[in-house]
Protein backbone atom coordinates (compact mmCIF):
# COMPACT_ATOMS: atom_id res chain seq x y z
CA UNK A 1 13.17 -30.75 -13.86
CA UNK A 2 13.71 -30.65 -17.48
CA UNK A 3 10.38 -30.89 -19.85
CA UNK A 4 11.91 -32.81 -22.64
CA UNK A 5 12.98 -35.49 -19.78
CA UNK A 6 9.32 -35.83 -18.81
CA UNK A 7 8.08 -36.25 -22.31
CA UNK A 8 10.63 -38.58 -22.98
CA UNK A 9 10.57 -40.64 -19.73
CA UNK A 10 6.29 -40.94 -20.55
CA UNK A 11 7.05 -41.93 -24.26
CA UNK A 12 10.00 -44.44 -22.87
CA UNK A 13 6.74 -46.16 -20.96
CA UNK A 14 4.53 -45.78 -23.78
CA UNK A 15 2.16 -43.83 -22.16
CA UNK A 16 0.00 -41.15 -23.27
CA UNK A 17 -0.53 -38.00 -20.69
CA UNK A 18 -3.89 -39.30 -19.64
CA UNK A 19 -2.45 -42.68 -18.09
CA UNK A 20 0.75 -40.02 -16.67
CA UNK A 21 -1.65 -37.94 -15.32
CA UNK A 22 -3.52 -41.03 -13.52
CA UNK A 23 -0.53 -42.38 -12.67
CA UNK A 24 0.08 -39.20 -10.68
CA UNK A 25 -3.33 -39.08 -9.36
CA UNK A 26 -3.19 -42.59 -7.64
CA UNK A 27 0.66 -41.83 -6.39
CA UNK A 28 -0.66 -38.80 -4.85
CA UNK A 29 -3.94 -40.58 -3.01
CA UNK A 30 -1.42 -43.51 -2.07
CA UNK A 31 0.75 -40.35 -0.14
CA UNK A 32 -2.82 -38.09 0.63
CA UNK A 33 -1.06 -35.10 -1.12
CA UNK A 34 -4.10 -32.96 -2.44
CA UNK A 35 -3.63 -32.47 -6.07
CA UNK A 36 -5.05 -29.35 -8.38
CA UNK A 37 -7.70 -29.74 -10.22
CA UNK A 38 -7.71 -32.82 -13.05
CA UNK A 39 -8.07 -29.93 -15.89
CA UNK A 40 -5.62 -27.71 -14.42
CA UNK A 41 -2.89 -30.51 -13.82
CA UNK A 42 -3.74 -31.62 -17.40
CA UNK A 43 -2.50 -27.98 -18.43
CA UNK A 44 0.42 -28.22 -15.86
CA UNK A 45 1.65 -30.90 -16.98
CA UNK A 46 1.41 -29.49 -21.01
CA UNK A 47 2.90 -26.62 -19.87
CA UNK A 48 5.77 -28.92 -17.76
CA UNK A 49 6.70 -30.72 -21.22
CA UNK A 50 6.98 -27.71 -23.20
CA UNK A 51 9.40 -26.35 -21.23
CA UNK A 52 7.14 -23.29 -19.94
CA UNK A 53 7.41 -23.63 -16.19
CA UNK A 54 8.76 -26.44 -14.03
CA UNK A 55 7.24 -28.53 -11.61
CA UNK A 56 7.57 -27.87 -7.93
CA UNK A 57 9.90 -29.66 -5.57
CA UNK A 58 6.35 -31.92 -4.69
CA UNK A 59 5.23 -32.94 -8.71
CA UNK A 60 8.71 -33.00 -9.28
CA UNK A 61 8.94 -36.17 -6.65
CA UNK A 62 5.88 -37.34 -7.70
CA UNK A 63 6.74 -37.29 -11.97
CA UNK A 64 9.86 -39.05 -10.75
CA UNK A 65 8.47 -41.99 -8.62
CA UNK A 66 5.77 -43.14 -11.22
CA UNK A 67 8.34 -42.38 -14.06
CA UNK A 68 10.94 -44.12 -12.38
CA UNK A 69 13.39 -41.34 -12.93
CA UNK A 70 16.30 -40.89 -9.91
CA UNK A 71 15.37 -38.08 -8.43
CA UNK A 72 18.64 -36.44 -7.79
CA UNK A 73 18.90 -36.54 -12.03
CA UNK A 74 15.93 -34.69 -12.42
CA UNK A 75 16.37 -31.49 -10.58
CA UNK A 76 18.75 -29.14 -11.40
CA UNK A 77 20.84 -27.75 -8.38
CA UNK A 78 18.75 -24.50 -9.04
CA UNK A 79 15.47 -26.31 -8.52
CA UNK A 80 16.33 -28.42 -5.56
CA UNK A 81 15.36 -27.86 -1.99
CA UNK A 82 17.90 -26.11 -0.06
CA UNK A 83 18.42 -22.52 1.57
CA UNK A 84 17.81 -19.29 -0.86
CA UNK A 85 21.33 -18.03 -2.56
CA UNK A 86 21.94 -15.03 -1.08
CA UNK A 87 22.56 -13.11 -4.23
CA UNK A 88 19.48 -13.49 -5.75
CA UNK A 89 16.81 -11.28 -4.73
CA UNK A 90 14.75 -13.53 -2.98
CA UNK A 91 17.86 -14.99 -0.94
CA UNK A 92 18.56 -11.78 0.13
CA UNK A 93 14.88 -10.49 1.41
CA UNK A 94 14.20 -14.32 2.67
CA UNK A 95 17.25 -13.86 4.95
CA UNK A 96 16.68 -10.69 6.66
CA UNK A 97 12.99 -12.46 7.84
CA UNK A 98 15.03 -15.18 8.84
CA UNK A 99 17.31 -12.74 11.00
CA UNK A 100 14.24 -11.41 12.30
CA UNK A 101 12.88 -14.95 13.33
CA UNK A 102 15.84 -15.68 14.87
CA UNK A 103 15.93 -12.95 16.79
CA UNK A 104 11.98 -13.05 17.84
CA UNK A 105 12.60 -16.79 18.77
CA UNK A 106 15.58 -15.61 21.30
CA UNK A 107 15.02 -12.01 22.40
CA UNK A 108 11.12 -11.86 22.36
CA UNK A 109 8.68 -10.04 20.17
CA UNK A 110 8.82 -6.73 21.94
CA UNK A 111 12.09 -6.47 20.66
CA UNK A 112 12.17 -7.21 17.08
CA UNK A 113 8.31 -6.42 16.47
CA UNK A 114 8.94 -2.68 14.95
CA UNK A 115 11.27 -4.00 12.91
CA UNK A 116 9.47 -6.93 11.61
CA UNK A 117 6.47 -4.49 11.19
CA UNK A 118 8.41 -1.92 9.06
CA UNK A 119 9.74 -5.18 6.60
CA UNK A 120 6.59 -5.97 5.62
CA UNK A 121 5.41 -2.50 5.12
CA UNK A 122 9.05 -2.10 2.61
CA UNK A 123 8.26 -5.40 1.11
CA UNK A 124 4.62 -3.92 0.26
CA UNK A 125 6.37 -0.74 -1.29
CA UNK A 126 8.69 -3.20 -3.53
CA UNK A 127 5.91 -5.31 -4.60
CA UNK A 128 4.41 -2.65 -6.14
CA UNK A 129 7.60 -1.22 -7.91
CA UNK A 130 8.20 -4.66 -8.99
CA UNK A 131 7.52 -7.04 -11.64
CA UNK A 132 7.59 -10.36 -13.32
CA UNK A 133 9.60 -12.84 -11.14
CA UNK A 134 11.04 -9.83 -8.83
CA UNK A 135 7.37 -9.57 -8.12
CA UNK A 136 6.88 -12.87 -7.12
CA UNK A 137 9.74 -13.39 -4.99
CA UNK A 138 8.76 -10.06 -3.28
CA UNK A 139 5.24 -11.77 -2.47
CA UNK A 140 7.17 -15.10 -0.87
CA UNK A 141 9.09 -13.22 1.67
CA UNK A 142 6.08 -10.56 2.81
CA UNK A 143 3.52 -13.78 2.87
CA UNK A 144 6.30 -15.58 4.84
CA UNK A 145 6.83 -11.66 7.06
CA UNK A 146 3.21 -10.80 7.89
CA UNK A 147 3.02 -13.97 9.43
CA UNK A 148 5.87 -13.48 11.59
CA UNK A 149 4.87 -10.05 12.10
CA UNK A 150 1.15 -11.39 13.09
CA UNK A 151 2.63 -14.03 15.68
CA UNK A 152 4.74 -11.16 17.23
CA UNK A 153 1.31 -8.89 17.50
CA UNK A 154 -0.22 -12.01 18.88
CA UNK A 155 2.73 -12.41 21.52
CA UNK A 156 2.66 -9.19 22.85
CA UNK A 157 -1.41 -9.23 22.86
CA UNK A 158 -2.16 -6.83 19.97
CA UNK A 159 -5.00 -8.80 18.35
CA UNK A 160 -6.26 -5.78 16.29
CA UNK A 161 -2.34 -5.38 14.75
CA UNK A 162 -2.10 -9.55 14.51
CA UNK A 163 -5.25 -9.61 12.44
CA UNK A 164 -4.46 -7.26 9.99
CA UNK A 165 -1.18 -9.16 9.20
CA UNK A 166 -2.47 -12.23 8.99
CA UNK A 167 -4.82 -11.07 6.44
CA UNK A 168 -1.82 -9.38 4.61
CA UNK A 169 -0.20 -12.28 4.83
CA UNK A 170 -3.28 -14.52 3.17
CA UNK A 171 -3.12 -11.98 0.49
CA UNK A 172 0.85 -12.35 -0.32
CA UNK A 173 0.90 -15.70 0.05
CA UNK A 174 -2.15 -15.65 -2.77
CA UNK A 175 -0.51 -13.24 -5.16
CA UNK A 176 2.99 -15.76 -4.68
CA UNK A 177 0.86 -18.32 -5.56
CA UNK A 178 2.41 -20.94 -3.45
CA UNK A 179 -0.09 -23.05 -1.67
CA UNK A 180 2.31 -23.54 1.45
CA UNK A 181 2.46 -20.31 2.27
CA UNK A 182 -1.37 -19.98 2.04
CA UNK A 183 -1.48 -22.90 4.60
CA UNK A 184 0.61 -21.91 6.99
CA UNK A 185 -0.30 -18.28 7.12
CA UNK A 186 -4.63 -19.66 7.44
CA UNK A 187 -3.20 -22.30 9.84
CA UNK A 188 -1.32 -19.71 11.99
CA UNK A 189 -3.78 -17.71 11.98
CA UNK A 190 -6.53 -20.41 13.26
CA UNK A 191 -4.42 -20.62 16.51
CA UNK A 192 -5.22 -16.97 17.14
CA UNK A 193 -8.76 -17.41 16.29
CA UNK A 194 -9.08 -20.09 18.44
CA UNK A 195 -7.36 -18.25 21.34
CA UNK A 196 -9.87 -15.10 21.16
CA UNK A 197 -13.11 -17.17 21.31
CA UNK A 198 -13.97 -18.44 17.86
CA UNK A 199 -12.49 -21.95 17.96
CA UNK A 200 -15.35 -23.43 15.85
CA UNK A 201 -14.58 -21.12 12.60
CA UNK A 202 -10.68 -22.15 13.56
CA UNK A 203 -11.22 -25.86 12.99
CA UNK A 204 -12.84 -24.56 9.54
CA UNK A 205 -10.03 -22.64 8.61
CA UNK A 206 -7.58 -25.17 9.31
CA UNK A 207 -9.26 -27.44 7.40
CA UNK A 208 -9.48 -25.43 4.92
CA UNK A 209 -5.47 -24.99 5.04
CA UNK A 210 -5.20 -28.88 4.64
CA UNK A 211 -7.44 -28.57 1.50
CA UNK A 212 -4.81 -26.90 -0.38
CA UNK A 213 -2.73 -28.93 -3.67
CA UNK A 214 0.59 -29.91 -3.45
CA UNK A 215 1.90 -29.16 0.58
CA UNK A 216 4.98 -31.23 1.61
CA UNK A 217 4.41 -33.73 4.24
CA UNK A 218 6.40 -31.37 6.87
CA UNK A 219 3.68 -29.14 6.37
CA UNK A 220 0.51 -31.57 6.33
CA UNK A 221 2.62 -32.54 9.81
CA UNK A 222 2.48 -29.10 10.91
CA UNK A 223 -1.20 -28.39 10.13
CA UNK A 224 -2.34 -31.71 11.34
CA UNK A 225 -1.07 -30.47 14.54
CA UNK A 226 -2.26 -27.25 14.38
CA UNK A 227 -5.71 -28.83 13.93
CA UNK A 228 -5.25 -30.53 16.92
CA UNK A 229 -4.36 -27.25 18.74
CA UNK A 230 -7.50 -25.99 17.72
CA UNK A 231 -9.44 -28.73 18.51
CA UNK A 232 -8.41 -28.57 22.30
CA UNK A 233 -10.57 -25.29 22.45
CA UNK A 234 -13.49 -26.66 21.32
CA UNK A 235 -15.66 -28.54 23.43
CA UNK A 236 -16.42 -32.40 22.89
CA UNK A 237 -13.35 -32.70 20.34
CA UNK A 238 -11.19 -34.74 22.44
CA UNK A 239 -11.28 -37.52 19.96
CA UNK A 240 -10.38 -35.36 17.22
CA UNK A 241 -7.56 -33.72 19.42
CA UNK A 242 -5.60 -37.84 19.34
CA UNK A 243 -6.48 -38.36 15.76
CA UNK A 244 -4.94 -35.45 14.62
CA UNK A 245 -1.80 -36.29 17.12
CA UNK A 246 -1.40 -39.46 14.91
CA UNK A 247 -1.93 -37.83 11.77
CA UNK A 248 0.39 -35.09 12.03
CA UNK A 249 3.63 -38.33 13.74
CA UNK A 250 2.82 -40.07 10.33
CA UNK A 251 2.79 -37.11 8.47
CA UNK A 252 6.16 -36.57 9.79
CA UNK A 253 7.76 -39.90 9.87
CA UNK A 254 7.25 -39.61 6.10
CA UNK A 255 8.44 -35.97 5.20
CA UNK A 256 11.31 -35.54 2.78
CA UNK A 257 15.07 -34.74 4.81
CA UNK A 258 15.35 -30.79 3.84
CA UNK A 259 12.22 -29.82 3.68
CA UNK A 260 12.55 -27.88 6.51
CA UNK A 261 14.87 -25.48 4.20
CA UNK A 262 11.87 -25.03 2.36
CA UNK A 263 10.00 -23.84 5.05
CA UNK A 264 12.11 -22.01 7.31
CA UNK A 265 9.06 -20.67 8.99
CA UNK A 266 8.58 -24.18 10.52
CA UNK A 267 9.98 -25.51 13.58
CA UNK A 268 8.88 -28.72 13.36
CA UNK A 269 11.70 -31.78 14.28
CA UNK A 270 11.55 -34.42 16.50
CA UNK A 271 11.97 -32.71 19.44
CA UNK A 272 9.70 -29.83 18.74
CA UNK A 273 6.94 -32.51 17.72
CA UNK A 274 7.03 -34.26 21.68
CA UNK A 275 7.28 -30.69 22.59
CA UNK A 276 3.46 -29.76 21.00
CA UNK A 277 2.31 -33.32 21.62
CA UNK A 278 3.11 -33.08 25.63
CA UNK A 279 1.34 -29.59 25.70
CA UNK A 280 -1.49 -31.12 23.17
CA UNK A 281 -1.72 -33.89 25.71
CA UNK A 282 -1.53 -31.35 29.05
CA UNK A 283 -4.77 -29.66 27.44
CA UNK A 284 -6.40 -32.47 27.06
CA UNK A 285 -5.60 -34.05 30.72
CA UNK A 286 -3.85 -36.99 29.45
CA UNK A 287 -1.65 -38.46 31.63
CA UNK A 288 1.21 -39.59 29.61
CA UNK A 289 1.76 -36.12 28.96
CA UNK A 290 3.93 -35.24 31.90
CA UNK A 291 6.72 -37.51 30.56
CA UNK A 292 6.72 -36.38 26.97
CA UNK A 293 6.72 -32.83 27.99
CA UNK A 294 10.10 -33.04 30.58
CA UNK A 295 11.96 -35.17 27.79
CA UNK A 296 10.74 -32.46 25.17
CA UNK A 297 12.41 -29.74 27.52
CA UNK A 298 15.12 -31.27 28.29
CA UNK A 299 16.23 -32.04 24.51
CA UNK A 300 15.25 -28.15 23.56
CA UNK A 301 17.82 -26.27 22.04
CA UNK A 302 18.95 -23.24 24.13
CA UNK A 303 18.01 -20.83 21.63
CA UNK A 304 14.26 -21.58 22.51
CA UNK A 305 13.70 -19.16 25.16
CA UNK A 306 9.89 -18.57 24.35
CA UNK A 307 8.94 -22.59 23.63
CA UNK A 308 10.89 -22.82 27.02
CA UNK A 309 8.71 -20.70 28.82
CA UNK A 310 5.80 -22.44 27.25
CA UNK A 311 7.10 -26.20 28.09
CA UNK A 312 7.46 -25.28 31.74
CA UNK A 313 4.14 -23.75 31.92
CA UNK A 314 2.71 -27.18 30.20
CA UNK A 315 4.43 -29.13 33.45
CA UNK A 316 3.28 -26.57 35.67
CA UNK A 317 -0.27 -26.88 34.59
CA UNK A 318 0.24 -31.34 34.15
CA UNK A 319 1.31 -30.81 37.81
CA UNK A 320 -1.78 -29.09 38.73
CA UNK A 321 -4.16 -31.40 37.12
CA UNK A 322 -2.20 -33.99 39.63
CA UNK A 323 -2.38 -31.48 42.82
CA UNK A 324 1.18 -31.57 42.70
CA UNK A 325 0.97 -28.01 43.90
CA UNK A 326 4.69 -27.62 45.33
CA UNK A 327 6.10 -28.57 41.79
CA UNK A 328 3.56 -26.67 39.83
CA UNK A 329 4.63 -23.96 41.89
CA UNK A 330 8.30 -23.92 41.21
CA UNK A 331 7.85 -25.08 37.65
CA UNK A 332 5.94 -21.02 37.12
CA UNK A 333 8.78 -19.19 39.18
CA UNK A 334 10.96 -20.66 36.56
CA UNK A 335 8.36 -19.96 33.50
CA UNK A 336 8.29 -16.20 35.37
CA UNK A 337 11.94 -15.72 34.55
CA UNK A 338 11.91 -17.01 30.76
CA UNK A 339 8.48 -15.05 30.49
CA UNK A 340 10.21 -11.87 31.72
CA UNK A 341 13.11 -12.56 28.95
CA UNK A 342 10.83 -12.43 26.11
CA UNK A 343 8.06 -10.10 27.08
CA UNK A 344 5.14 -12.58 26.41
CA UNK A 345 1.87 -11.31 27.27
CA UNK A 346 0.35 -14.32 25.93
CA UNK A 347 2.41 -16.47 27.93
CA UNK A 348 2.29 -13.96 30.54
CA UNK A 349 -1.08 -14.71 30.82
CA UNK A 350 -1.40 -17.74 30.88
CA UNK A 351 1.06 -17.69 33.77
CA UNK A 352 -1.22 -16.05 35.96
CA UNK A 353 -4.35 -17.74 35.35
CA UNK A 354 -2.06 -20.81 36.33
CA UNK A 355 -1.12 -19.45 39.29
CA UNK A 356 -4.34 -18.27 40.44
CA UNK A 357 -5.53 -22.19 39.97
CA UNK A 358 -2.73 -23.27 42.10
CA UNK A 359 -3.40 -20.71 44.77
CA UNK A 360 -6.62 -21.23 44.79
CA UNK A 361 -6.17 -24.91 45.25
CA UNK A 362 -3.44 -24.52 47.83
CA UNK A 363 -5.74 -22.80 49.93
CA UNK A 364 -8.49 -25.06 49.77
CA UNK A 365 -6.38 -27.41 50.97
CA UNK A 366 -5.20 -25.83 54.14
C-alpha cells in the first residue's frame, strides 16, 4: 500500500492522524484484532505515509475499510496475500519447508525428521551470513521450520529435541518480527506442554499467543482452538473448553479467503475445523461429538494419513465412553494400520492406553 495514498485518502476526509489513528483503533476493537501500542502505531503509521515501510496485509485492510479505499487498489500485487515467488529468496527457502510439510503430513515424521532437522540447522548458518532483508526472510522460514521440526520431535516422542526447537523457533519468529509466527510457534508449543503435564502454564502461554498485535482471523481461529485443546487437560475447564469452540467457528467464519497462503503452516478449513471440534468434543464427553467426528473423516482429504489416524482414534475412544466396545474395537485395528504408516509414537500411544480401556472394560463385562 502506497504512503502518499494514505496521506491523501486521510486529507480527502479531512482528518488529522489522531482521528486516523482512532478510527483504526475502534475498527480494530469492532473485529478484536489486538493492535500495537497507541505510540508505536502513531510512529507506524508516520513511518506508513512517508513511504518508509508498508503496512501489513492486516493494517493494510484495516487503513482501507475506515478510509474507504477498495482494497484490491491499495495493494500492489507484490504486497498481496498469495504463495511466495519462487525466485525470490524467501519463495525459494519457504518452499522446501513446505515440501517437508507435505511430506511429514503423508509419510510420517520418522521419515522426513533428519531432514527437517538439518534445514533449520542451514537456515541458522544463513542467518548469520546474512543481512538486511535476506536476513529477515531467512528468520520467516527457520521460525516457520523449528516448528515443524518441534511437532516432528513431538510425534516421534523426543520431548528433549521438540523443546529445543520450539524455543528456536520463538527466537526466529522474534528476530522476523512477525507476530504470527510468534503465535503459532507459543501456541504449538502449549499443546506439547500441555501433553507432558504442565497444562496450567499452557493455558498461559496460549493466552499469551492471543495477546499478540495484528494476527489474521485464521490465526485467532487457530489459537482459539488451540486454547481449547489445552483447556481439555486441565481440570474444571470444561466451560472454557465450549467457549473457546465458539470463539475459534466465529473467528473463522470471518477470516479473509487466502489467508491460508499466508500461513501455510495452518491446516485450518472447514473440514479440518469439525475435525478438532469432534476430538475437542470426544475429550470432553460430549455427545454430539460422535457425529461431527465421522462426517469430519469422511470429508478428509486422502493426503491426511496422520489426522486420519487421529480421527479414528477420537471414534474409537467416543465409542468407549458409550461401551460400544465392538466398534471401538475395530475403529483402533484401523487407527493400528494408519499409526504403523506414519510412525506416531504419540498416536501410538494413545492407541494403547485406548485399548487397554476397552479391554479392560470388555472383561468386566464378561
Amino acid at each position: 500500500m502506497d504512503g502518499s495514498l494514505i496521506r491523501a485518502a486521510r486529507h480527502a476526509r479531512g482528518w488529522s492522524q489522531a482521528r486516523l489513528l482512532s478510527a483504526l483503533r475502534a475498527q480494530a476493537s469492532i473485529e478484536r484484532i489486538t493492535l500495537m501500542s497507541p505510540d508505536s502505531l502513531r510512529v507506524a503509521l508516520s513511518r506508513w505515509e512517508n513511504g518508509h515501510i508498508v503496512p501489513d496485509p492486516v493494517h493494510t485492510r484495516l487503513l482501507c475499510h475506515v478510509l474507504n479505499l477498495p482494497l484490491a487498489d491499495s495493494t500492489t500485487e507484490s504486497e498481496s496475500v498469495r504463495e511466495p515467488s519462487d525466485d525470490t529468496l524467501f519463495g525459494i527457502l519457504a518452499h522446501h519447508t513446505n515440501s517437508l510439510r507435505l511430506m511429514d503430513r503423508r509419510l510420517g515424521a520418522p521419515l522426513v525428521r533428519a531432514q527437517t532437522t538439518n534445514y533449520v540447522t542451514t537456515l541458522e548458518a544463513l542467518w548469520t551470513t546474512s543481512s538486511g532483508a535476506d536476513r529477515r526472510s531467512v528468520a520467516r522460514v527457520q521460525a516457520d521450520t523449528a516448528a515443524l521440526a518441534a511437532w516432528q520431535d513431538l510425534d516421534v516422542g523426543d520431548h528433549t529435541a521438540a523443546e529445543k526447537h520450539y524455543e528456536l523457533a520463538h527466537f526466529a519468529a522474534s528476530r522476523s518480527g512477525e507476530s504470527a509466527l510468534l503465535a503459532h510457534a507459543l501456541g504449538e508449543h502449549a499443546v506439547m506442554m500441555s501433553e507432558t503435564g504442565q497444562p496450567d502454564l499452557a493455558l498461559a502461554q496460549v493466552r499469551r499467543a492471543e495477546a499478540l498485535p495484528c494476527l489474521p482471523l485464521l490465526l485467532r481461529a487457530w489459537l482459539a482452538a488451540t486454547r481449547a485443546q489445552v483447556a481439555t487437560y486441565c481440570a474444571g475447564e470444561t466451560a472454557t473448553v465450549l467457549a473457546a469452540i465458539t470463539e475459534a467457528e466465529n473467528a473463522l467464519e470471518r477470516a479473509r479467503p487466502g489467508d491460508e497462503v499466508a500461513l501455510p503452516f495452518l491446516a485450518l478449513n472447514e473440514v479440518h475445523w469439525q475435525r478438532w471440534k469432534g476430538h475437542l468434543l470426544v475429550r470432553v464427553g460430549d455427545p454430539a461429538a460422535g457425529a461431527i467426528a465421522s462426517e469430519a473423516l469422511a470429508a478428509l482429504p486422502g493426503e491426511f494419513v496422520r489426522a486420519r489416524a487421529g480421527q479414528l482414534l477420537d471414534l474409537a475412544e467416543h465409542a468407549t465412553r458409550k461401551s460400544e466396545l465392538d466398534q471401538a474395537s475395530e475403529l483402533l485395528t484401523s487407527a493400528a494400520t494408519a499409526i504403523t504408516t506414519v510412525g506416531s509414537r504419540r498416536l501410538r500411544n494413545r492407541h494403547d492406553l485406548l485399548a487397554h480401556r476397552v479391554r479392560e472394560r470388555s472383561t468386566s463385562h464378561e
